[in-house]
N, C-alpha and C. Protein backbone atom coordinates (compact mmCIF):
# COMPACT_ATOMS: atom_id res chain seq x y z
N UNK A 1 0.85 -1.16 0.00
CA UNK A 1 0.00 0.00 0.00
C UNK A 1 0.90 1.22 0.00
N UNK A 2 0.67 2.06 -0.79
CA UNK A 2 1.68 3.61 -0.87
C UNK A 2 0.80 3.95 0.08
N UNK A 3 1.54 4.94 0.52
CA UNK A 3 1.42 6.21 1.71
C UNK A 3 1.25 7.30 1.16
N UNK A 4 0.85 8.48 1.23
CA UNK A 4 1.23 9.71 0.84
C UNK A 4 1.10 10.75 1.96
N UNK A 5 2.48 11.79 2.49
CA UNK A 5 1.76 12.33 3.00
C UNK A 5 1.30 13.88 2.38
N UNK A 6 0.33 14.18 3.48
CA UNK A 6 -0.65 15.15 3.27
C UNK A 6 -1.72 15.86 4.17
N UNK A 7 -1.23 16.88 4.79
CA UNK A 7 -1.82 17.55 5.55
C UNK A 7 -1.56 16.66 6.98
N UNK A 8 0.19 16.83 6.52
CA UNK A 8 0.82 16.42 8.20
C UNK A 8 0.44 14.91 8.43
N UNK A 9 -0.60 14.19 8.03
CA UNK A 9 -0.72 12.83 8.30
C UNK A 9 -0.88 11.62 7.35
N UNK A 10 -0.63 10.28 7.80
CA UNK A 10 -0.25 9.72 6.57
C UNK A 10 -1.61 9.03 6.32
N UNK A 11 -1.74 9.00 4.88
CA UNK A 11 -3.16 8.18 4.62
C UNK A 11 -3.21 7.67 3.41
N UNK A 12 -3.56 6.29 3.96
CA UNK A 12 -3.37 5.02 2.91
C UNK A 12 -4.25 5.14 1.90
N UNK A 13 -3.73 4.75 0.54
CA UNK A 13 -4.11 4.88 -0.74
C UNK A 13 -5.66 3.93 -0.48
N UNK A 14 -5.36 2.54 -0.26
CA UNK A 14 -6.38 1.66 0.12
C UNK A 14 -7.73 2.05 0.51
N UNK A 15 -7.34 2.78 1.85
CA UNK A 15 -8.54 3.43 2.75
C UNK A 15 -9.51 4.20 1.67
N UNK A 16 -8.65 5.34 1.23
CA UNK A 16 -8.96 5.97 0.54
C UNK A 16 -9.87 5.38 -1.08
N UNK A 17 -9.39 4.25 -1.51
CA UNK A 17 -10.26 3.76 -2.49
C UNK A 17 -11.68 3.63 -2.65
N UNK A 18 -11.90 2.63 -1.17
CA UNK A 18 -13.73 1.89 -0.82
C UNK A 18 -14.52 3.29 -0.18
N UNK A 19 -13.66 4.82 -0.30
CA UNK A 19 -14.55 5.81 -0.63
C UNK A 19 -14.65 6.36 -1.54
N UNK A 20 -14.46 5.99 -2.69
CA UNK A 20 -14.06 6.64 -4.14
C UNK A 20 -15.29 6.42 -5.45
N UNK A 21 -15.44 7.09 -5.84
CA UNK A 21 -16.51 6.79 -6.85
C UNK A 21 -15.67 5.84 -7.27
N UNK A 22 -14.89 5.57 -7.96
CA UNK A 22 -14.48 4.02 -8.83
C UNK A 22 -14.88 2.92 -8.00
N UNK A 23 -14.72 2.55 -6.88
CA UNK A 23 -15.33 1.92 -5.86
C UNK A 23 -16.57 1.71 -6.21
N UNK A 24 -17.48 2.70 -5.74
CA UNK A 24 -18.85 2.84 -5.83
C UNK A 24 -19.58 2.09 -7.29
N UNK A 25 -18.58 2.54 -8.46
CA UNK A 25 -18.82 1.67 -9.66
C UNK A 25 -18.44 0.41 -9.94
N UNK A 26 -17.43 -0.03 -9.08
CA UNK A 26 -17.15 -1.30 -9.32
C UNK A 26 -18.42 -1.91 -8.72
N UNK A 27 -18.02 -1.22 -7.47
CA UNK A 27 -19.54 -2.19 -6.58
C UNK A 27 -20.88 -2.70 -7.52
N UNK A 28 -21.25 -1.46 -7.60
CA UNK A 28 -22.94 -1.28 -8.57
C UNK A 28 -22.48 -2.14 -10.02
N UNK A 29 -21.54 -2.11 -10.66
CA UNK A 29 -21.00 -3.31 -11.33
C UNK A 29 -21.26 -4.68 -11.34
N UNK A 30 -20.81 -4.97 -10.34
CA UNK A 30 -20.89 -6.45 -9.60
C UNK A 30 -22.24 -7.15 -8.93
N UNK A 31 -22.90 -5.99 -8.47
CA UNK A 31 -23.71 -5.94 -7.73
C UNK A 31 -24.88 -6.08 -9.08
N UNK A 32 -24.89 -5.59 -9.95
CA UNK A 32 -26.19 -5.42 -11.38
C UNK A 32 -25.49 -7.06 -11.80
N UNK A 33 -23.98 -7.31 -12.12
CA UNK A 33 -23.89 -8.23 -12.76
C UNK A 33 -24.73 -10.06 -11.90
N UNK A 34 -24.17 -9.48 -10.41
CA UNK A 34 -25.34 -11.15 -10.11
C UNK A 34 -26.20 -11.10 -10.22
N UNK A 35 -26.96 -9.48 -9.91
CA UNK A 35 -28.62 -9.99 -10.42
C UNK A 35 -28.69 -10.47 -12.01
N UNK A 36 -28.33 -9.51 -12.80
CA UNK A 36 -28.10 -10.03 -14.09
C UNK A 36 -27.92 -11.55 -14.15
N UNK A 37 -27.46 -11.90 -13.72
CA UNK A 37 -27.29 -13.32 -13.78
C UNK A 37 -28.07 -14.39 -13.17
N UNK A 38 -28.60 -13.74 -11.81
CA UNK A 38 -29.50 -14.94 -11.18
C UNK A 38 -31.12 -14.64 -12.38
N UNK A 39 -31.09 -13.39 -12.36
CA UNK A 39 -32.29 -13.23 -13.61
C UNK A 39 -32.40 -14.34 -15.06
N UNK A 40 -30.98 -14.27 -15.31
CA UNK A 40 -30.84 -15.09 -16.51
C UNK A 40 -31.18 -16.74 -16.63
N UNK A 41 -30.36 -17.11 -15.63
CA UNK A 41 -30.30 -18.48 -14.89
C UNK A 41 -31.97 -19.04 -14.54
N UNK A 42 -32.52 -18.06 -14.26
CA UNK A 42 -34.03 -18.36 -13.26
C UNK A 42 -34.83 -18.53 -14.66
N UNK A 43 -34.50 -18.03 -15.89
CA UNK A 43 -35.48 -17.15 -16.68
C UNK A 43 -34.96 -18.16 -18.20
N UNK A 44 -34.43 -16.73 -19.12
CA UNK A 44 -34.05 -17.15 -20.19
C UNK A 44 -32.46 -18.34 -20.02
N UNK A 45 -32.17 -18.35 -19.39
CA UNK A 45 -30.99 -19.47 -19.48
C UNK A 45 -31.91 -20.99 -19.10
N UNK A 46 -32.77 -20.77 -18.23
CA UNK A 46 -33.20 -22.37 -18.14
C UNK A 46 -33.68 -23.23 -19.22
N UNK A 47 -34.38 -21.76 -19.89
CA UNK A 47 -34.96 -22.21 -21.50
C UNK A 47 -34.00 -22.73 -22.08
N UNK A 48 -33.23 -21.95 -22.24
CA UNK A 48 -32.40 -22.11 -23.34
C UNK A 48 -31.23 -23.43 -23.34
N UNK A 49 -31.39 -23.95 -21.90
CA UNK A 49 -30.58 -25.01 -21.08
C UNK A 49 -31.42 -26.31 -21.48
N UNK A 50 -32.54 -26.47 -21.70
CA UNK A 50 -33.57 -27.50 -22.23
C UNK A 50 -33.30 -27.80 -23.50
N UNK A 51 -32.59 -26.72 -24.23
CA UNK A 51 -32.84 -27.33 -25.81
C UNK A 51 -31.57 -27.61 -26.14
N UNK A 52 -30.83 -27.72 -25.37
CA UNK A 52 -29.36 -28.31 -25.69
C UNK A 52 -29.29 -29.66 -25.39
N UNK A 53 -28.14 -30.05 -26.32
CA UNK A 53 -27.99 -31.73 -26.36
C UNK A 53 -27.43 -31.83 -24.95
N UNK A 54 -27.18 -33.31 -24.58
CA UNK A 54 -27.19 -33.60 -23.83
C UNK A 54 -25.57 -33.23 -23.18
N UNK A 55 -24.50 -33.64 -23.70
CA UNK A 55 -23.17 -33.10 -23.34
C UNK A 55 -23.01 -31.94 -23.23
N UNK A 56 -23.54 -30.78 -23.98
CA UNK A 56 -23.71 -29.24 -23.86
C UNK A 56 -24.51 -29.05 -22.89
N UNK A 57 -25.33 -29.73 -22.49
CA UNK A 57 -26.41 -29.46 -20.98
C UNK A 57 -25.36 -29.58 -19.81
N UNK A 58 -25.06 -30.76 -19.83
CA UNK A 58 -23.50 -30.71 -18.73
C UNK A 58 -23.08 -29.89 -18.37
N UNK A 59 -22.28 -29.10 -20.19
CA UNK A 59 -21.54 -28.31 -19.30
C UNK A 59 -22.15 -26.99 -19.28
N UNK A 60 -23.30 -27.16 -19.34
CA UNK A 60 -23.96 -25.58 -19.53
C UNK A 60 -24.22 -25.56 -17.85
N UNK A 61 -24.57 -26.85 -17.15
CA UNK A 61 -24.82 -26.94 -15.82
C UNK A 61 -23.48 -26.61 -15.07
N UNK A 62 -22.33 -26.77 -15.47
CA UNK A 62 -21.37 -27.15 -14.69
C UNK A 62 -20.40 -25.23 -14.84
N UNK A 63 -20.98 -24.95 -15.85
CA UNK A 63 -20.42 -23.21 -16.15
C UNK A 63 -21.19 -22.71 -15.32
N UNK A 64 -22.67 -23.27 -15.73
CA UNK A 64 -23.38 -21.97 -14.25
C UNK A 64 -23.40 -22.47 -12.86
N UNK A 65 -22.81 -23.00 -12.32
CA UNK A 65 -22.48 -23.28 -10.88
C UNK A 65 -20.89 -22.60 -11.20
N UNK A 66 -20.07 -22.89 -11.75
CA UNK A 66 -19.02 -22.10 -11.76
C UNK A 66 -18.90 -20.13 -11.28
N UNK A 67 -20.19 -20.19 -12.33
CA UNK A 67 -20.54 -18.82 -12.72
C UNK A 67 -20.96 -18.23 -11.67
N UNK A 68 -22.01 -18.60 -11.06
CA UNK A 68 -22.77 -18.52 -10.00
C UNK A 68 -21.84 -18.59 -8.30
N UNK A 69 -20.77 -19.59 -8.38
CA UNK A 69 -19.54 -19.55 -7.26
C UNK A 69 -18.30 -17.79 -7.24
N UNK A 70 -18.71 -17.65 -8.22
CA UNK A 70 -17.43 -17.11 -8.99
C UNK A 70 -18.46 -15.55 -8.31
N UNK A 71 -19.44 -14.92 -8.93
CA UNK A 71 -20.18 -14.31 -8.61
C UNK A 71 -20.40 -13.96 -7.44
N UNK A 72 -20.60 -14.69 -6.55
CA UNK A 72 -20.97 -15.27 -4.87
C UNK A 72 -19.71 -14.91 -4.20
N UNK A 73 -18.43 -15.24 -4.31
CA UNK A 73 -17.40 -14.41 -3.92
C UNK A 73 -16.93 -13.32 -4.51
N UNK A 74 -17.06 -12.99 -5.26
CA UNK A 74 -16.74 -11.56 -6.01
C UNK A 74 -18.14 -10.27 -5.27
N UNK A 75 -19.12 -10.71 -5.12
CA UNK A 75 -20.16 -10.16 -4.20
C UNK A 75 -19.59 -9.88 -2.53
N UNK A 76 -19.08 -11.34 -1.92
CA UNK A 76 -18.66 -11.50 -0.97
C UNK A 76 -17.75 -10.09 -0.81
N UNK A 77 -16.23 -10.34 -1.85
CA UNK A 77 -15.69 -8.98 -1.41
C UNK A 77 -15.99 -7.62 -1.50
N UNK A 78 -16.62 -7.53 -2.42
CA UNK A 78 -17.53 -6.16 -2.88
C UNK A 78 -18.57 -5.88 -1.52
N UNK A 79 -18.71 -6.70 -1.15
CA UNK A 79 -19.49 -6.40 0.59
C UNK A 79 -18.58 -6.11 1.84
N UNK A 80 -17.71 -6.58 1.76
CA UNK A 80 -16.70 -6.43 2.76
C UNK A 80 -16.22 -5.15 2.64
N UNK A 81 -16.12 -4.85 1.34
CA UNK A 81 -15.13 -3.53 1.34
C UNK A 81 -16.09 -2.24 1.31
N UNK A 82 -17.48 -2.48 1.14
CA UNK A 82 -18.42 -1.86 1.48
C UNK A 82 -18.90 -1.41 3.34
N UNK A 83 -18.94 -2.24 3.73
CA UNK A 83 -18.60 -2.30 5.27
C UNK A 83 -17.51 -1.38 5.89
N UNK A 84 -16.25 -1.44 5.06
CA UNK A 84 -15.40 -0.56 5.49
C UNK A 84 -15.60 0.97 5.04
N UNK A 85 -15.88 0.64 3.74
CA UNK A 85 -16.48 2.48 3.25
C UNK A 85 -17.62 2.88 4.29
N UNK A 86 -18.72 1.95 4.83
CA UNK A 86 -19.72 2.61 5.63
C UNK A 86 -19.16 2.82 6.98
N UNK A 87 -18.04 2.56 7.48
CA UNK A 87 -17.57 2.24 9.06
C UNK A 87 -17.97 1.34 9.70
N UNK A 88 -18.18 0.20 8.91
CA UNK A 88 -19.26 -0.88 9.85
C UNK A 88 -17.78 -2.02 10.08
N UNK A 89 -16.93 -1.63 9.42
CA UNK A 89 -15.38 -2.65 9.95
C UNK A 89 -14.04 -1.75 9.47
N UNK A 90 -12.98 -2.20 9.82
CA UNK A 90 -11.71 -1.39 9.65
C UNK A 90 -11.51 -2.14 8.09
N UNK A 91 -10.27 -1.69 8.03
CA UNK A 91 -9.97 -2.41 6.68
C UNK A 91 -8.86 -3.43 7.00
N UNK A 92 -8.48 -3.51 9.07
CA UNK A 92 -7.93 -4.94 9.02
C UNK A 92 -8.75 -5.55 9.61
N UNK A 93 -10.05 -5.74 10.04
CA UNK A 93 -11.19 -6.41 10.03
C UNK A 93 -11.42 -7.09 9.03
N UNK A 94 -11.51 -6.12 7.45
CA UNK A 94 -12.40 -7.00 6.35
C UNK A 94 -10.87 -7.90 5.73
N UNK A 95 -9.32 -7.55 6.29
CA UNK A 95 -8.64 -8.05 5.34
C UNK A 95 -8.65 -9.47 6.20
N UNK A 96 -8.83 -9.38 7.77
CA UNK A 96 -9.03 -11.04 8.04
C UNK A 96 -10.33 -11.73 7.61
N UNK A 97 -11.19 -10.97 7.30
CA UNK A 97 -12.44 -11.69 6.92
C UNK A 97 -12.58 -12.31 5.37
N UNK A 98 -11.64 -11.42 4.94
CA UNK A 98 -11.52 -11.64 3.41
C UNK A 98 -10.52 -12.86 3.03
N UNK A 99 -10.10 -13.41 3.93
CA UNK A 99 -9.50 -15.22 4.35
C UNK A 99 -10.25 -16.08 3.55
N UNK A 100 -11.46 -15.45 3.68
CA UNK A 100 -12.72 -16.73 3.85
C UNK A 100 -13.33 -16.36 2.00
N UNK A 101 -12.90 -15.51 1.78
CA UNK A 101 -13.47 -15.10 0.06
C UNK A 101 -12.29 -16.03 -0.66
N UNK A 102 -13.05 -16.49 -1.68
CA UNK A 102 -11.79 -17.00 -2.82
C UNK A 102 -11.63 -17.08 -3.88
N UNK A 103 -10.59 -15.66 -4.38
CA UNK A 103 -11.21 -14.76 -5.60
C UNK A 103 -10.54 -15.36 -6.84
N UNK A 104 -9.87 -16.61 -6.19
CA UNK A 104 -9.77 -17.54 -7.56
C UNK A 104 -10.61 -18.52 -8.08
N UNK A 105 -11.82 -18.59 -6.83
CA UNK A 105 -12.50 -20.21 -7.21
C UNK A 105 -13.15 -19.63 -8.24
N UNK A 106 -13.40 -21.30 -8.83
CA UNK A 106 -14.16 -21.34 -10.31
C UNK A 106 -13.73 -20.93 -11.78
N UNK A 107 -13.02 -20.93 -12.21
CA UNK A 107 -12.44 -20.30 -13.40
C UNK A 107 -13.26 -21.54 -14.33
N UNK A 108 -13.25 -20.31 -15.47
CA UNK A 108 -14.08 -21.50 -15.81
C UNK A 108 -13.51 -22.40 -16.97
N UNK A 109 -14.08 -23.25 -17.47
CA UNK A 109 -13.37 -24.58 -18.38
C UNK A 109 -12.82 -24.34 -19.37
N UNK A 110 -12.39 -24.91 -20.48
CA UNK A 110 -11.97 -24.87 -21.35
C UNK A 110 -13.00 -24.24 -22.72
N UNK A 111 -11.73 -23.03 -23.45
CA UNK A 111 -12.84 -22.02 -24.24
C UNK A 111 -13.57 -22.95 -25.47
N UNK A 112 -13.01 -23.93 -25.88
CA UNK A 112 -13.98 -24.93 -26.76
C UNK A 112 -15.06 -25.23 -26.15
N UNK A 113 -15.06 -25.58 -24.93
CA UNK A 113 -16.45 -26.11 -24.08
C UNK A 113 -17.57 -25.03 -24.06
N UNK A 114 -16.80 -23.59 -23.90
CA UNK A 114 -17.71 -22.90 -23.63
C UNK A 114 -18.48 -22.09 -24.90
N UNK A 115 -17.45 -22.36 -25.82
CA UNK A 115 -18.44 -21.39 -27.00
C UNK A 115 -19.47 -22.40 -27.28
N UNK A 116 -19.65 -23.29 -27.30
CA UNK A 116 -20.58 -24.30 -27.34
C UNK A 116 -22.02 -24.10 -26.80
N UNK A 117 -21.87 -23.31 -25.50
CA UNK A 117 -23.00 -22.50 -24.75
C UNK A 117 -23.91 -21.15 -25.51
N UNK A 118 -24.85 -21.32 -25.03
CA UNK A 118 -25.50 -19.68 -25.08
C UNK A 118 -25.10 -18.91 -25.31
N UNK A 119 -25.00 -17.97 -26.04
CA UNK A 119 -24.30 -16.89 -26.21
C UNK A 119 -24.41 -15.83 -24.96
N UNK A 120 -25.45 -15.66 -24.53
CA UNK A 120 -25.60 -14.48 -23.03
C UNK A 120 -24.95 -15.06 -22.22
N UNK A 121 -24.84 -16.63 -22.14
CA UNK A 121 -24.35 -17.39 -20.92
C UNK A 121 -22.72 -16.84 -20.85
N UNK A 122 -22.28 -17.10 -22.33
CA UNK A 122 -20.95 -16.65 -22.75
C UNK A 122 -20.77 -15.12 -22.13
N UNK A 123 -21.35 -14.20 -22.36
CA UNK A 123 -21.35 -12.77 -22.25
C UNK A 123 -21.22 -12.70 -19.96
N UNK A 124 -22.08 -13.59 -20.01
CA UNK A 124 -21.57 -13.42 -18.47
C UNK A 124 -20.49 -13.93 -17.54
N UNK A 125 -19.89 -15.36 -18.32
CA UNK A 125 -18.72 -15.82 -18.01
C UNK A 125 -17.63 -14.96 -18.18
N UNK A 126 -17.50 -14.50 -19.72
CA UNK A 126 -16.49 -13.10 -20.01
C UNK A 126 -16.80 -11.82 -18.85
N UNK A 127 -17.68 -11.04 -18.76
CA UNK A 127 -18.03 -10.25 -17.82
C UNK A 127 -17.49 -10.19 -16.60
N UNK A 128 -18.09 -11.62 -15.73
CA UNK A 128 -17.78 -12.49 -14.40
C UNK A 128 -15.94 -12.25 -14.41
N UNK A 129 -15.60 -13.01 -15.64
CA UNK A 129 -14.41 -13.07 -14.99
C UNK A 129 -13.20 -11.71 -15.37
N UNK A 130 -13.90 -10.77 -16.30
CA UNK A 130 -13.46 -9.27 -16.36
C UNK A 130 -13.18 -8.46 -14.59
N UNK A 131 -14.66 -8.65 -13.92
CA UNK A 131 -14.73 -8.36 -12.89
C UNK A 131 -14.07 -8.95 -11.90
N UNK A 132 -13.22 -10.45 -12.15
CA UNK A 132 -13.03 -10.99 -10.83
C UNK A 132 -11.19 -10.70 -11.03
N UNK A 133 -10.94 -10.18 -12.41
CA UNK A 133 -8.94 -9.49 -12.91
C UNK A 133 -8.60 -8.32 -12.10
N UNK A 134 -10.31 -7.35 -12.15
CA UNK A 134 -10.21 -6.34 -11.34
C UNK A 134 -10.27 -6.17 -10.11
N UNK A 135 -11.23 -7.18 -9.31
CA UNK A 135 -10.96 -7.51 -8.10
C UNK A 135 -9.72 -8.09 -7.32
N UNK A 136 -8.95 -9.23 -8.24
CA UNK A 136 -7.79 -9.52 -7.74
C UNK A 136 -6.94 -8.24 -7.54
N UNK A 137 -6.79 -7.76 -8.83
CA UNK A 137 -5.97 -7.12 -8.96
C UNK A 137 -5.94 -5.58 -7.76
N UNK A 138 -7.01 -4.96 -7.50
CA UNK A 138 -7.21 -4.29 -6.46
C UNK A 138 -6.95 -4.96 -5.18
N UNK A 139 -7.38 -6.11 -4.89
CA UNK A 139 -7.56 -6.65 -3.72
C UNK A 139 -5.47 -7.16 -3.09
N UNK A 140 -5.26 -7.14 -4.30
CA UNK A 140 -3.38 -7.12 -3.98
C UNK A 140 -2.66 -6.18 -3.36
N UNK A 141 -3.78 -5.13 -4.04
CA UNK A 141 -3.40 -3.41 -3.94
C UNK A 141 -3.24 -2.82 -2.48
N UNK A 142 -5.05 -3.15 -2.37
CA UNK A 142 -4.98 -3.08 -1.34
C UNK A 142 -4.70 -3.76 0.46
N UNK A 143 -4.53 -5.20 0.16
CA UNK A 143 -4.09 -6.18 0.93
C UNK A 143 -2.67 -6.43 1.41
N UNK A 144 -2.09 -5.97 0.44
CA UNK A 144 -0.38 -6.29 0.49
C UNK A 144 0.50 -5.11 1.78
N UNK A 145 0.84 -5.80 2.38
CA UNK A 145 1.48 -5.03 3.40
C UNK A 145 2.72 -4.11 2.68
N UNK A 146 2.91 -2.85 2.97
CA UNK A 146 3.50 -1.97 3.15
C UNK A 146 4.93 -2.70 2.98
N UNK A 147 5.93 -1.97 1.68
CA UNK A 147 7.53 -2.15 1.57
C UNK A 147 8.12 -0.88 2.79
N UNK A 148 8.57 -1.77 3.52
CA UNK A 148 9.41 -1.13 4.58
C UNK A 148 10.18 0.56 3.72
N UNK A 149 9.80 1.22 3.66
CA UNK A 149 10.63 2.78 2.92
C UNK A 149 11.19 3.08 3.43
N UNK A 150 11.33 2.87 4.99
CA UNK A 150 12.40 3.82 5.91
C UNK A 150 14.04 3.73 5.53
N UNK A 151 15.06 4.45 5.43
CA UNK A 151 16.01 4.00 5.41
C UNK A 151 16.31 3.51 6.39
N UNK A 152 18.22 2.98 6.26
CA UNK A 152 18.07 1.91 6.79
C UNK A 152 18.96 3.10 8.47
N UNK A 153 18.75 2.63 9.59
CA UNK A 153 19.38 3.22 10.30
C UNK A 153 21.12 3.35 10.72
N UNK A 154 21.15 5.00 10.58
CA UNK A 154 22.55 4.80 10.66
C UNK A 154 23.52 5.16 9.49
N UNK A 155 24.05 4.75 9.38
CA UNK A 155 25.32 5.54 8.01
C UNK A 155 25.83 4.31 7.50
N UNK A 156 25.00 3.92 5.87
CA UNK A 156 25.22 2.84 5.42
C UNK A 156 26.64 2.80 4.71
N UNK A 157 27.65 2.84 5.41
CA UNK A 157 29.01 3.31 4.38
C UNK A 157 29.43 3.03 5.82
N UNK A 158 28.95 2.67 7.07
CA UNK A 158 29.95 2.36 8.31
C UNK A 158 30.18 0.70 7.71
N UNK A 159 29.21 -0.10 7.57
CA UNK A 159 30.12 -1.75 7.73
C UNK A 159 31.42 -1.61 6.40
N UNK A 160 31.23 -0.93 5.67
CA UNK A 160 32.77 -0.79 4.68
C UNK A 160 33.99 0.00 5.45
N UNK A 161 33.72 1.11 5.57
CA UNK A 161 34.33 1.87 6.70
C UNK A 161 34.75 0.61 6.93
N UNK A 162 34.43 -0.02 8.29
CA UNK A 162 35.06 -0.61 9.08
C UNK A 162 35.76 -2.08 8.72
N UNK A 163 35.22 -2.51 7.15
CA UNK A 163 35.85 -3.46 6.62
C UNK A 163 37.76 -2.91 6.12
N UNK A 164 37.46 -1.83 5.65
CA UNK A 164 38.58 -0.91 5.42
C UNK A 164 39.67 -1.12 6.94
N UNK A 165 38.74 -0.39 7.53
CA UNK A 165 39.51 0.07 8.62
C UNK A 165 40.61 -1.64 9.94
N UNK A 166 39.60 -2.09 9.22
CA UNK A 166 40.36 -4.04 9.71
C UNK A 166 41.51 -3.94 8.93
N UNK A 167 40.92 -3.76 7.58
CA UNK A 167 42.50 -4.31 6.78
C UNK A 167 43.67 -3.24 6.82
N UNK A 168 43.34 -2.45 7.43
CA UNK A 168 44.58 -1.43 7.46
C UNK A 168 45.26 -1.64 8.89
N UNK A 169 44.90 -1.57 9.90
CA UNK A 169 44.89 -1.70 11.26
C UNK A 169 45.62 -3.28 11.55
N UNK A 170 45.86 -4.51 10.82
CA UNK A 170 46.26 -5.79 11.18
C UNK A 170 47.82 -5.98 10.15
């Protein structure tokens, strides 16, 4: 996490994000994309899950439980970090809670298997996992402990100094 300071005190880039309109859009993002999806699933995907052969039904079943896992934790963190924008947890509250999210499960199968599917079904797997590059990728951002910046203490030119100062002295 960078630091910056500013106005005498230091304040984390992180913090500062889950109050940020980009935040706010990722959220409402994620948040339209599962309904979008449980809509689809409930609705036009079941239809459209009936008239497929039988091996394409498989894996049309086995993408949307993927889809649907994948969704379900990507929600998960998009709630957590919501919690912290409202003050309802710190942000090392949601980073131990966020243990329990797992923003790799489900990837989904192989891209032959899947063009084989629905085309909307397709549009939400691509989507799903657009959203879950950006989540990792933030969630590193903001998760990753702090590179020590301080220098180092002391006068880094003493252990030579004194390597010097051996070989002259014996």
């Amino acid at each position: 996490m960078e630091r910056l300071q500013a106005d005498g005190a230091l304040v984390q880039l992180s913090e500062r994000f889950t109050n940020s309109a980009a935040f706010g859009a990722l959220f409402r993002e994620g948040m339209d994309l599962v309904e979008e999806t449980a809509a689809y699933l409930d609705g036009a995907g079941r239809t459209e899950a009936k008239a497929l052969d039988r091996a394409v039904s498989l894996t049309y079943a086995t993408e949307s439980m993927r889809l649907t896992t994948r969704l379900m934790q990507l929600a998960s963190w998009l709630l957590l970090h919501r919690a912290v924008k409202e003050g309802e947890m710190t942000l090392i509250q949601a980073n131990r809670e966020k243990t329990k999210v797992k923003l790799t499960a489900a990837d989904p199968g192989p891209t032959d298997t899947i063009e084989k599917l629905p085309q909307q079904l397709q549009d939400l797997i691509t989507r799903s996992m657009s959203l879950q590059t950006r989540v990792r990728r933030l969630d590193t951002t903001i998760h990753t402990p702090p590179t020590d910046r301080m220098p180092p203490i002391g006068n880094p030119l003493v252990p030579q100094l004194n390597a010097l100062k051996a070989a002259f002295e014996g």
